[in-house]
Protein backbone atom coordinates (compact mmCIF):
# COMPACT_ATOMS: atom_id res chain seq x y z
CA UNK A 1 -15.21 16.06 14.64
CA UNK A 2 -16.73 18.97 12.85
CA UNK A 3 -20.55 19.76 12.02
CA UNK A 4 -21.87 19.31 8.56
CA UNK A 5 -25.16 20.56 7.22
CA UNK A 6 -26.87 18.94 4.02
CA UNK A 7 -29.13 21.06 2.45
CA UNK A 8 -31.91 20.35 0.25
CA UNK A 9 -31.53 16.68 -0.46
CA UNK A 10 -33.65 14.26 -1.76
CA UNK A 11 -33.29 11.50 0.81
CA UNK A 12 -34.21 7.89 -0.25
CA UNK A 13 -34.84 5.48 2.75
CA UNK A 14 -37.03 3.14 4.18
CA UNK A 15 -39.35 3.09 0.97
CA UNK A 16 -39.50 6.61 1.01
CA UNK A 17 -38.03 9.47 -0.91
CA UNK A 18 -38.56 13.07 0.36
CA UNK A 19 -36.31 16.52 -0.33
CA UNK A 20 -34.87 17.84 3.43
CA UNK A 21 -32.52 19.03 5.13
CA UNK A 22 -30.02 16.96 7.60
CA UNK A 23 -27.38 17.66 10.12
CA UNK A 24 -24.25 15.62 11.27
CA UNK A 25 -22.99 16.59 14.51
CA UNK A 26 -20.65 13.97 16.70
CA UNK A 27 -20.78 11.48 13.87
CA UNK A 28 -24.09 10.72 13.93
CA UNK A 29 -26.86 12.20 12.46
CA UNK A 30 -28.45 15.16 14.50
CA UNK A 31 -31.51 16.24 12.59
CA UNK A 32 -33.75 15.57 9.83
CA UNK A 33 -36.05 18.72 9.15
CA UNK A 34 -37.48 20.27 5.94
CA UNK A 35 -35.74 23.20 7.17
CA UNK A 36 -32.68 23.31 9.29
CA UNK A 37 -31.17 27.10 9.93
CA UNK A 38 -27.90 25.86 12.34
CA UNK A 39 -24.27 27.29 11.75
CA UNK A 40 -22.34 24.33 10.82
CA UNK A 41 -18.67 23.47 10.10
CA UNK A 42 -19.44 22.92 6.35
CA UNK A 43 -22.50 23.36 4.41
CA UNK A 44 -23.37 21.54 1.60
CA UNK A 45 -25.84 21.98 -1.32
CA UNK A 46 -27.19 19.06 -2.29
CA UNK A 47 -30.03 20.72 -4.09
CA UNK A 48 -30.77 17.53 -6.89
CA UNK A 49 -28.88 15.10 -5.80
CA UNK A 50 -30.02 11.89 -3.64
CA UNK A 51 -29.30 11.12 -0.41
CA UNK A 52 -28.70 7.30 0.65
CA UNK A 53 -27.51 5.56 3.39
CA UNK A 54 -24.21 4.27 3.11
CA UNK A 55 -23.71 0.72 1.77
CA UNK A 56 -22.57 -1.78 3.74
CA UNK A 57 -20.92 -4.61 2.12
CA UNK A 58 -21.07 -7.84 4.03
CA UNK A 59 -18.49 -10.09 1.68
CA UNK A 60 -14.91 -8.82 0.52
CA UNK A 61 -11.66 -10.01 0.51
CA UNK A 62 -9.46 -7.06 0.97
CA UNK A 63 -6.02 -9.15 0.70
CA UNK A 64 -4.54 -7.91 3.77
CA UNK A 65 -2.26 -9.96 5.67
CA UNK A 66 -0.03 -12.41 3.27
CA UNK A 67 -1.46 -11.10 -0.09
CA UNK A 68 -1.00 -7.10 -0.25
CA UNK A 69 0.74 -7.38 -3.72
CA UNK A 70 -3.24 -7.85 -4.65
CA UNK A 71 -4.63 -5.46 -2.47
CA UNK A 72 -4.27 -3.99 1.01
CA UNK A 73 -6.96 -2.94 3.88
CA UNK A 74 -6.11 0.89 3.03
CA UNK A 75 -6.18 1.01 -1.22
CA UNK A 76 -9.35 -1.03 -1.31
CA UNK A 77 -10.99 0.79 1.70
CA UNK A 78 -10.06 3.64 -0.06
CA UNK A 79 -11.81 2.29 -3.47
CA UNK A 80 -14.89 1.33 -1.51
CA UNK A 81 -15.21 4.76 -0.34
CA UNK A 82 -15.37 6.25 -3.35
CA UNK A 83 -17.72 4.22 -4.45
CA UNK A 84 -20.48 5.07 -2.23
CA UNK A 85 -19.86 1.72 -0.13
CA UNK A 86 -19.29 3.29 4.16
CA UNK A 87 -18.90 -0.31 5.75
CA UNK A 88 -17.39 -3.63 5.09
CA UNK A 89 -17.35 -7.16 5.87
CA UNK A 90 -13.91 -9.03 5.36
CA UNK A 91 -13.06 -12.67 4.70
CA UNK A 92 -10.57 -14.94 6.59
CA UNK A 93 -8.88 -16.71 3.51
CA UNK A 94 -5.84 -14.14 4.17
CA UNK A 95 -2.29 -15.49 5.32
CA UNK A 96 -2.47 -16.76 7.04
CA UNK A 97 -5.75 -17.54 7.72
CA UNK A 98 -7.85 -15.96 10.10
CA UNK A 99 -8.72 -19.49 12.08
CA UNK A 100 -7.40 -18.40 15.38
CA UNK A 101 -8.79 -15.12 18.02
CA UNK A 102 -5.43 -13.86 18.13
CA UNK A 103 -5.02 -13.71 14.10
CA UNK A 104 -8.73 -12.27 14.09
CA UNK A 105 -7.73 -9.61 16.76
CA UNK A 106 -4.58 -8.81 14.91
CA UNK A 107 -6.95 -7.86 11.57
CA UNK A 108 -9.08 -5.42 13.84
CA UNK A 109 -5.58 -3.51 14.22
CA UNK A 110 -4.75 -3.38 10.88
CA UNK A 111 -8.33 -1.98 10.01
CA UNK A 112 -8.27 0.58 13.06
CA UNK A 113 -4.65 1.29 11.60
CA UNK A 114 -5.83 1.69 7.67
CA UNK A 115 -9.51 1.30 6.87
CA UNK A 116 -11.07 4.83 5.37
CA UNK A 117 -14.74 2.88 6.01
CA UNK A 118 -16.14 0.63 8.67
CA UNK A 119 -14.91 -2.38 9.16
CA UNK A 120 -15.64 -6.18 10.37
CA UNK A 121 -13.65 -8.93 10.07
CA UNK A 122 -15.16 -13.11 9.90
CA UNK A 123 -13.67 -15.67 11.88
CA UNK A 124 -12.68 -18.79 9.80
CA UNK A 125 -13.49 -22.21 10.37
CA UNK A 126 -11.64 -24.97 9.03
CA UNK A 127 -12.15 -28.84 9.97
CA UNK A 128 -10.06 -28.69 12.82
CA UNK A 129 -10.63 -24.91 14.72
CA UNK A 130 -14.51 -25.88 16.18
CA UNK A 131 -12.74 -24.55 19.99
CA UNK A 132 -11.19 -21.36 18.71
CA UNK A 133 -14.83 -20.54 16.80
CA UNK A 134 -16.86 -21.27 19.35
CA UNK A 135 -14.52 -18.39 21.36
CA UNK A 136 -15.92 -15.48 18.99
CA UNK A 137 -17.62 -12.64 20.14
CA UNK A 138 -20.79 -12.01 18.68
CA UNK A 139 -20.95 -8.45 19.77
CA UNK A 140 -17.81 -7.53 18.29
CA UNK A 141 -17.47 -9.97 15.14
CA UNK A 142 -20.27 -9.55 11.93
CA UNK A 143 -19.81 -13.54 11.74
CA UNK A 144 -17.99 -17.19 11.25
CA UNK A 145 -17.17 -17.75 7.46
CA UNK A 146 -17.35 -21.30 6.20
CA UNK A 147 -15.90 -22.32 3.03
CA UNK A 148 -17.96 -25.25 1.70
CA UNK A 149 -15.84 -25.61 -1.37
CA UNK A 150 -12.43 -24.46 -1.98
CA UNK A 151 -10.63 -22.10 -0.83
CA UNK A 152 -7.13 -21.09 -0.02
CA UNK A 153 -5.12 -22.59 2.61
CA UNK A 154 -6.79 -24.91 5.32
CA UNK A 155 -10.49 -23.68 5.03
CA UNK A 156 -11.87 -25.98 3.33
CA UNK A 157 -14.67 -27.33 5.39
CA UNK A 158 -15.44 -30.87 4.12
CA UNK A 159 -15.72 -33.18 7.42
CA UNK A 160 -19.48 -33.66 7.74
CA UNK A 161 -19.15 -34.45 11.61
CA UNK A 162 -17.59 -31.01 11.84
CA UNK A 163 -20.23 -29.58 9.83
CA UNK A 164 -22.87 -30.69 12.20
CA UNK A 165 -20.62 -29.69 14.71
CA UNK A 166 -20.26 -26.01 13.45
CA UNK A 167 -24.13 -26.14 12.84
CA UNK A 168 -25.30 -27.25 15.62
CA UNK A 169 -22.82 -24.79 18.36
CA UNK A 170 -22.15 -21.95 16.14
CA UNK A 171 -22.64 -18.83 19.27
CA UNK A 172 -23.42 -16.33 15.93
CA UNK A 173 -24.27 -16.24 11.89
CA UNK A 174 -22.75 -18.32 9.69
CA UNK A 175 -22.21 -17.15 6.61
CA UNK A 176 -21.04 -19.79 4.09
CA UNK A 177 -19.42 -19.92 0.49
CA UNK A 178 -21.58 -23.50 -1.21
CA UNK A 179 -20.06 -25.13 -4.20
CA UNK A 180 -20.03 -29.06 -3.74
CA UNK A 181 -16.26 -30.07 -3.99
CA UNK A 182 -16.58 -33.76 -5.03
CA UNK A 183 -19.00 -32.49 -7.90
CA UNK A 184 -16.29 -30.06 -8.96
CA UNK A 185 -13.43 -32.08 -8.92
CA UNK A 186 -15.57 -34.97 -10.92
CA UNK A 187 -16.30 -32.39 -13.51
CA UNK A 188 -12.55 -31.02 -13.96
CA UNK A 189 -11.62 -34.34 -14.36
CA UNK A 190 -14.35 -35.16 -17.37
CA UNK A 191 -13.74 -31.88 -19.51
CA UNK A 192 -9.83 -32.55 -18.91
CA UNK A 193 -10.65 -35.99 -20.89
CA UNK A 194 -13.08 -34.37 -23.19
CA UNK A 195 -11.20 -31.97 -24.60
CA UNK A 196 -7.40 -32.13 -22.60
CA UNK A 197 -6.64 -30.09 -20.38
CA UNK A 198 -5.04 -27.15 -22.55
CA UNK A 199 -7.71 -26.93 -24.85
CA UNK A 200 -9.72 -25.92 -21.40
CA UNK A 201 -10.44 -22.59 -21.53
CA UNK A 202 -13.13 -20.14 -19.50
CA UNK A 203 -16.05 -21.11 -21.42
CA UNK A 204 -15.94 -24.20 -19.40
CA UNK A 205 -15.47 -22.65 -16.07
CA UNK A 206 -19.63 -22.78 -15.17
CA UNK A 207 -19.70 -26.46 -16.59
CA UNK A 208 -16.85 -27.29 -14.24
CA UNK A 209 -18.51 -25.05 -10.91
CA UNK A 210 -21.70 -26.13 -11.91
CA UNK A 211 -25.64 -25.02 -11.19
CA UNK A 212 -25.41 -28.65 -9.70
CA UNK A 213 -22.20 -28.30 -7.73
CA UNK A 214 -23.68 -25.19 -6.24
CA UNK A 215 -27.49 -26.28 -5.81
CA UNK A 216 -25.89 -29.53 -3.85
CA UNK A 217 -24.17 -27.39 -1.82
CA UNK A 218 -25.91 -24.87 -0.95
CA UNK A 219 -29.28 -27.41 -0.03
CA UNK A 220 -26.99 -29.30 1.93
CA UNK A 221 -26.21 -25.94 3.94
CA UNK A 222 -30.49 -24.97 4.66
CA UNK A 223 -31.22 -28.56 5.29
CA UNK A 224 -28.40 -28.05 8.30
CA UNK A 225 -29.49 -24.88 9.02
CA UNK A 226 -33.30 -26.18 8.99
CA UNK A 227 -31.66 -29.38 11.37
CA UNK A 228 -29.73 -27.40 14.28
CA UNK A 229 -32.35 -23.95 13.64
CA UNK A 230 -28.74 -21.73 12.80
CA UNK A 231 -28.45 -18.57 12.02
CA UNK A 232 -27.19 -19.38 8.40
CA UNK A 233 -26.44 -16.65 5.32
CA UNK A 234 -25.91 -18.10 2.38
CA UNK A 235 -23.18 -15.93 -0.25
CA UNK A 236 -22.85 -15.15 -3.75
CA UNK A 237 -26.09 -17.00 -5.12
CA UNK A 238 -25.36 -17.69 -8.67
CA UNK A 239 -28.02 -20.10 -9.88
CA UNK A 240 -31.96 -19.36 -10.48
CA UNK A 241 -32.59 -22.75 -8.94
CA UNK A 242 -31.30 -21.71 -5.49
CA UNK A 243 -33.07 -18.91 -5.18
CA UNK A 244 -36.16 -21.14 -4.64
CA UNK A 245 -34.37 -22.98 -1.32
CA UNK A 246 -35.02 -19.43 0.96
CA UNK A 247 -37.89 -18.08 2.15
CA UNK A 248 -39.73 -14.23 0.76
CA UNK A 249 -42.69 -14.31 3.36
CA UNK A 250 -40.68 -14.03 6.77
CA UNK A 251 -39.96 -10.30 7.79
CA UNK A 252 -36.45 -10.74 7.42
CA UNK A 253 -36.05 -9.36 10.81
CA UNK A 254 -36.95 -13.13 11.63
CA UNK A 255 -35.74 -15.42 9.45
CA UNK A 256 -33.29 -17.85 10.31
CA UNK A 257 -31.69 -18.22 6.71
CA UNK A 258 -30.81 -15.45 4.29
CA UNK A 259 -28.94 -15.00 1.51
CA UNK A 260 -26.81 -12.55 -0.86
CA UNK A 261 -26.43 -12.06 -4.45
CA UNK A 262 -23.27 -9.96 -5.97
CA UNK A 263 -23.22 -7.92 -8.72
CA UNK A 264 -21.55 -9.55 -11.11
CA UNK A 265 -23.63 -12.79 -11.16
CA UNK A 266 -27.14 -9.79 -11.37
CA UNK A 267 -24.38 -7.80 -14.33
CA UNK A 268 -22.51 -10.74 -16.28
CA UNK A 269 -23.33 -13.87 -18.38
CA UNK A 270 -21.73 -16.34 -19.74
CA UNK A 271 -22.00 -14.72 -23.13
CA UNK A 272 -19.78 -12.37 -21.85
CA UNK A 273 -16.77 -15.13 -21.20
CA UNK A 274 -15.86 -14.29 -25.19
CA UNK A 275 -15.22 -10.52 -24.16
CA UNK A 276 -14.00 -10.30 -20.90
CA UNK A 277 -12.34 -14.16 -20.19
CA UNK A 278 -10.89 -14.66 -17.32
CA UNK A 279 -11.36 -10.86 -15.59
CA UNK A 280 -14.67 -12.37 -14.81
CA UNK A 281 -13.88 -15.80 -13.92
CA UNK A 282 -15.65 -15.70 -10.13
CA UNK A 283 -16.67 -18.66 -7.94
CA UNK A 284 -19.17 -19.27 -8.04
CA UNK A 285 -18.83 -18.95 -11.65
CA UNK A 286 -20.99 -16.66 -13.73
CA UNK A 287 -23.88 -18.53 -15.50
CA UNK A 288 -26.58 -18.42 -17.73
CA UNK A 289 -28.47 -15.00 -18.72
CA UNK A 290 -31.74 -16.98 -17.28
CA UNK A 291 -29.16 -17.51 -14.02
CA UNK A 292 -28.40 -13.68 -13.92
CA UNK A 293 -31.87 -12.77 -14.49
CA UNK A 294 -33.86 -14.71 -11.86
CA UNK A 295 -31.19 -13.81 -9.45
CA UNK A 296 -32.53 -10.06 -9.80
CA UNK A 297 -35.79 -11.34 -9.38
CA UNK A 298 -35.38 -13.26 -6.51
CA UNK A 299 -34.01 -9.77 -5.17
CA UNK A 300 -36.46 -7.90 -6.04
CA UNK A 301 -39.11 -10.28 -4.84
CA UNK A 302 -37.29 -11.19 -1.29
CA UNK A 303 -36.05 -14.40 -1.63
CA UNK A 304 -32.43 -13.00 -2.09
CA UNK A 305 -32.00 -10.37 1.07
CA UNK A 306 -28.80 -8.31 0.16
CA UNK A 307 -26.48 -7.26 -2.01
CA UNK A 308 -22.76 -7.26 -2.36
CA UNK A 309 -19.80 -7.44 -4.05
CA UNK A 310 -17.33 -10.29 -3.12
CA UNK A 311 -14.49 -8.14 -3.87
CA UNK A 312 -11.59 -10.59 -4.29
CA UNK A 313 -8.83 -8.45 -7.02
CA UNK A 314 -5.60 -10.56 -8.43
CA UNK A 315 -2.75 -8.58 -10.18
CA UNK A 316 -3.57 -8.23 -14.33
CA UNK A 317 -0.69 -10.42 -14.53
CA UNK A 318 -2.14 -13.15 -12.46
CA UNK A 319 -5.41 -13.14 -14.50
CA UNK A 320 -3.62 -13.15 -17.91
CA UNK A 321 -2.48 -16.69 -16.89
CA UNK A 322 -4.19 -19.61 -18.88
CA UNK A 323 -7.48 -20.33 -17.88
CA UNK A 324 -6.82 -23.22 -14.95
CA UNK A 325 -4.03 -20.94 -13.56
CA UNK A 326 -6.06 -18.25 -13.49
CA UNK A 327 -7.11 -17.38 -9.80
CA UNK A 328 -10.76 -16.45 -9.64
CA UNK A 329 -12.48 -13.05 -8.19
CA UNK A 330 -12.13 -9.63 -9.35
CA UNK A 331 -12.28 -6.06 -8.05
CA UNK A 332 -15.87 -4.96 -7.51
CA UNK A 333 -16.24 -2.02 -4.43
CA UNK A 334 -15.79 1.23 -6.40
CA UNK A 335 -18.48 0.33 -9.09
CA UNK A 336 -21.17 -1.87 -7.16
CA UNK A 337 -23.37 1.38 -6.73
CA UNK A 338 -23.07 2.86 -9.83
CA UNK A 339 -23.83 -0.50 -11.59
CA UNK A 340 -27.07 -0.92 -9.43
CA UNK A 341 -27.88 2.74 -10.30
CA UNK A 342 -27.43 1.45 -13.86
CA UNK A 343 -29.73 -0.64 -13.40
CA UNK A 344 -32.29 1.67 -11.91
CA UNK A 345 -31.88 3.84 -15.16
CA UNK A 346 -32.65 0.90 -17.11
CA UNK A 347 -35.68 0.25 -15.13
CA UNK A 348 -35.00 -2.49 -13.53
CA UNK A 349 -34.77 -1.98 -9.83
CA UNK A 350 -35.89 0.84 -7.93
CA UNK A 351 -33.83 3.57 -5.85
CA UNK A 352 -36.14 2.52 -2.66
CA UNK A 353 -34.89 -1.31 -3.25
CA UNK A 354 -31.41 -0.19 -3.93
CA UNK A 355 -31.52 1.25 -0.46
CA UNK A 356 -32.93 -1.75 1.09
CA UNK A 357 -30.92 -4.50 -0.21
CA UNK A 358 -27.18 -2.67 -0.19
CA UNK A 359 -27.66 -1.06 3.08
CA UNK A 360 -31.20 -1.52 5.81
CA UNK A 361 -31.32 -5.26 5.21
CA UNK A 362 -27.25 -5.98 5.96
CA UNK A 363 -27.77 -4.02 8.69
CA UNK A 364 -30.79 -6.36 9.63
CA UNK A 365 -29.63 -9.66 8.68
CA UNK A 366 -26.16 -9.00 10.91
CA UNK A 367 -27.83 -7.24 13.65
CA UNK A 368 -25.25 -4.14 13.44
CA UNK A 369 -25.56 -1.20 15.47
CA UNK A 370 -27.27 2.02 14.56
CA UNK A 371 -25.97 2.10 10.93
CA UNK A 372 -27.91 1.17 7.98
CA UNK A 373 -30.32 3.80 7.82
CA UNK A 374 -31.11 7.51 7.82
CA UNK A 375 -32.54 8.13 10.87
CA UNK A 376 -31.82 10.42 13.91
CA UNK A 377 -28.84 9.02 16.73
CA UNK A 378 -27.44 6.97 13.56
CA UNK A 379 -24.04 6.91 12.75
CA UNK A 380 -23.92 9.26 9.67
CA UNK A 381 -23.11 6.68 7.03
CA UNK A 382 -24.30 8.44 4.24
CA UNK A 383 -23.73 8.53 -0.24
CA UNK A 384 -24.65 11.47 -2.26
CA UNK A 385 -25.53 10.56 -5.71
CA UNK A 386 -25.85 12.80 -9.15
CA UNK A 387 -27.89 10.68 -11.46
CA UNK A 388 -27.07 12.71 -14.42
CA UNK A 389 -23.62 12.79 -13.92
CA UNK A 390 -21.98 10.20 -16.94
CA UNK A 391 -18.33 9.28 -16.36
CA UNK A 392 -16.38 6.15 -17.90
CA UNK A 393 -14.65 3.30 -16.02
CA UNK A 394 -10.67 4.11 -17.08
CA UNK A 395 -7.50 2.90 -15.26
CA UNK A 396 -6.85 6.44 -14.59
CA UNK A 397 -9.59 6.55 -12.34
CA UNK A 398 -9.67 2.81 -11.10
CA UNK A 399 -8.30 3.03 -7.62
CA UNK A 400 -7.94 -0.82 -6.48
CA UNK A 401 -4.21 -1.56 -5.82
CA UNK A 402 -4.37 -3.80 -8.88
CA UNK A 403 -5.42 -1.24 -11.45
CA UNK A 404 -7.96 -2.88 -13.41
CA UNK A 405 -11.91 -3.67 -13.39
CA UNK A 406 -13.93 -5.98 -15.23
CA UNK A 407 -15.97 -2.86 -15.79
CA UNK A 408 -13.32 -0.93 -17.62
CA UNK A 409 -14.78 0.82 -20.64
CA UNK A 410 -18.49 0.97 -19.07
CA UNK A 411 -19.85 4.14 -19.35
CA UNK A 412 -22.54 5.11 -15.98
CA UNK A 413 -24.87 7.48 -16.35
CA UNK A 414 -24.68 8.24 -12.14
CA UNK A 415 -22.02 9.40 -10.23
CA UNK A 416 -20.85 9.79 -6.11
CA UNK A 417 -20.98 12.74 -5.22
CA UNK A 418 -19.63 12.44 -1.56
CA UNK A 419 -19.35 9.67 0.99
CA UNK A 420 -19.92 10.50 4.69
CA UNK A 421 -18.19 7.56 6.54
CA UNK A 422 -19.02 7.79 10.48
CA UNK A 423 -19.79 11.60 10.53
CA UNK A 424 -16.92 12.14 8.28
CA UNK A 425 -16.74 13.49 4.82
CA UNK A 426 -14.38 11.09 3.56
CA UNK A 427 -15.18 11.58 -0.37
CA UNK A 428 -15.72 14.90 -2.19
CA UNK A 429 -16.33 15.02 -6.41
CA UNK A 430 -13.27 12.55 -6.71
CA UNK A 431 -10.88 13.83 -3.84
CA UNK A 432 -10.39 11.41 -0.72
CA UNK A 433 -9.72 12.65 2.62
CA UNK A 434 -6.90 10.54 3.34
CA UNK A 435 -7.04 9.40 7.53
CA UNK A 436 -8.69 6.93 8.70
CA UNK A 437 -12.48 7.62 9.04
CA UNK A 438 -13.37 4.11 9.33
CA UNK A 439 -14.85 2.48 12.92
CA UNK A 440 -15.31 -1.10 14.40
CA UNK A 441 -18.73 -2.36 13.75
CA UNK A 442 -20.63 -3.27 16.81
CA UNK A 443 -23.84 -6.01 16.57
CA UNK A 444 -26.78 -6.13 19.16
CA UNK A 445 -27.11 -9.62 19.90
């Protein structure tokens, strides 16, 4: 593992920013001096360019086993990458599904076998697997995922006794996708009548996954958590009425719920369902502009703790279906930093917060080990980014397996520069080291 010097960056972390040098020996970072005169390995000027920890995304579906015609551990680690994004977090609703220890521990090979970045995988719960779950390691495993509203395969978690169950035993976080089903399914049924059912087209798809469906839900979830005192993090917040159920005066170091918001629901509208149609057709669904913008609020003010991406890509072909055959999700990890920097250029969210949400406060909320920050004996997990560096989202750069993003046209003012992934410089000015830099997560618990 070879020795890398940083010169001269402008390193923004833990509320800070400051202009220093910083070494990476072993991995991990060495040294962080104004001035460090060491022969390393490589050298690299980063005189006017920023320095942030790695981003670690705590909610993707990376398609791998059952549904790599969609995506695969290695092309989307490999998008992630270059996108700034050192660590992820991936979901169970694979095939099959990840609902017993063996199929979990089976996953961990694949992403020791393929995964440029860090990796985790969730264990699944489904109505019937409350013995396998309660089996998980919580050193080893970021969390259990439970899908309170529908999902692929058996993971639908619906039985309130085994709710209460999961709740009340659950060794670890739970980390749980809320849309009330019954509220859904009631709703589908009343715009089928409305208008029949192939005049429905995207513009209904928030009135069918409604604020309501997802504000039922998503109570019903803290109210548990509140009950059994679980460690509960609720996903993908899509409604400015949730964001009032958590909690922004807790150091987050000690609260017992948290939540996450993705970009798309902070990016999108439902204005934009005339333009883009069903290449943003998410669930939770995207909402209301007054939706998307309390959502950044409630980030920027702590009620939301991190964000993410929910990377879930379909083939074009799959999305060009009519609007009920449409699968929902969409390819996010290669432009979730650059759309946050965005952001930041348009004033509203600050390089300092961008830091804290995509990378210290995962690392927080999931208890991981020595990543998450720029700090001395940390695994070097590290982003370089040019903020005056304009480039255009085109499918000849797009590089998830399915070749298309909903961002495809958008023009960012910032670009990566490099990614260091464990001590490794994984990403250079558009060229990917192509091994395996990626590592198992551990969690101190």
């Amino acid at each position: 593992m070879s020795s890398i010097l940083i010169k001269s960056a402008t390193i923004v972390n833990e509320n800070k920013q400051f202009t220093t040098d910083l070494l990476i020996k072993e991995g991990r970072i060495e040294r962080i001096d104004s001035t460090i005169d060491v022969k390393a390995d490589e050298e690299i000027n980063a005189e006017g360019l920023y320095l942030l920890p790695g981003c670690i995304d705590d909610q993707v579906h990376f398609r791998e086993p059952g549904l790599t015609h969609k995506g695969e551990i290695y092309t989307e680690s490999r998008a992630a990458v270059a996108g700034g994004i050192t660590s992820f977090m991936e979901m169970p609703n694979t095939v099959p599904n990840t609902l017993t220890q063996e199929l979990l521990e089976q996953k961990y090979q694949l992403g020791a076998e393929k995964s440029l970045a860090n990796y985790s995988f969730f264990m699944g719960a489904s109505n019937d697997n409350l013995e396998e779950v309660l089996k998980t390691d919580i050193t080893n495993v970021c969390g259990i995922k439970v899908f309170m509203g529908s999902s692929t395969g058996n993971m639908l978690v619906d039985n309130p006794k085994t709710l209460e169950h999961l709740f009340a035993e659950a060794p670890m976080l739970i980390a749980t996708h809320c849309e009330d089903e019954a509220t859904i399914q009631a709703n589908l049924a009343h715009y089928k009548q409305l208008v029949g059912e192939q005049n429905l087209t995207i513009k209904f798809h928030p009135k069918i996954r409604s604020a309501e469906a997802c504000y039922l839900s998503s109570s019903m979830a803290v109210e548990l958590a509140k009950k059994h005192n679980t460690r509960l993090h609720i996903l993908h917040i899509s409604t400015e009425r949730e964001t009032h159920l958590f909690d922004n005066t807790t150091p987050l170091a000690q609260k017992r719920i948290t939540a996450e918001a993705c970009i798309h629901h902070m990016w999108f509208s439902d204005a934009d369902y005339a333009t883009k149609g069903n290449l943003i057709k998410w669930n939770p669904a995207v909402k209301t502009a007054e939706d998307r913008d309390g959502i950044l609020k409630a980030v920027l003010d702590g009620h939301i703790d991190v964000i993410a991406t929910d990377h879930a890509p379909h083939t074009a072909e799959e999305k060009a279906q009519a609007y009920l055959q449409a699968p929902s999700g969409g390819p996010l990890v290669q432009h979730a930093l650059p759309a946050m920097l965005e952001l930041h250029h348009q004033g509203k969210i600050s390089l300092e917060q961008i830091a804290e949400k995509m990378a210290h406060n995962v690392a927080i909320c999931f208890n991981i080990e020595k990543r998450g920050f720029i700090r001395e004996g940390y695994w070097a997990d590290l982003v370089l980014v040019n903020l005056n560096k304009p480039w255009t989202v085109n499918k000849d750069n797009i590089l998830y397996k399915c070749k298309w993003s909903p961002f495809e046209g958008t023009t960012f003012k910032s670009g990566i520069t490099h990614t260091f992934v464990s001590g490794n410089l994984a990403y250079e000015n558009g060229k990917l080291v192509e091994y395996g830099s990626g590592m198992r997560m551990r969690f101190e618990r």
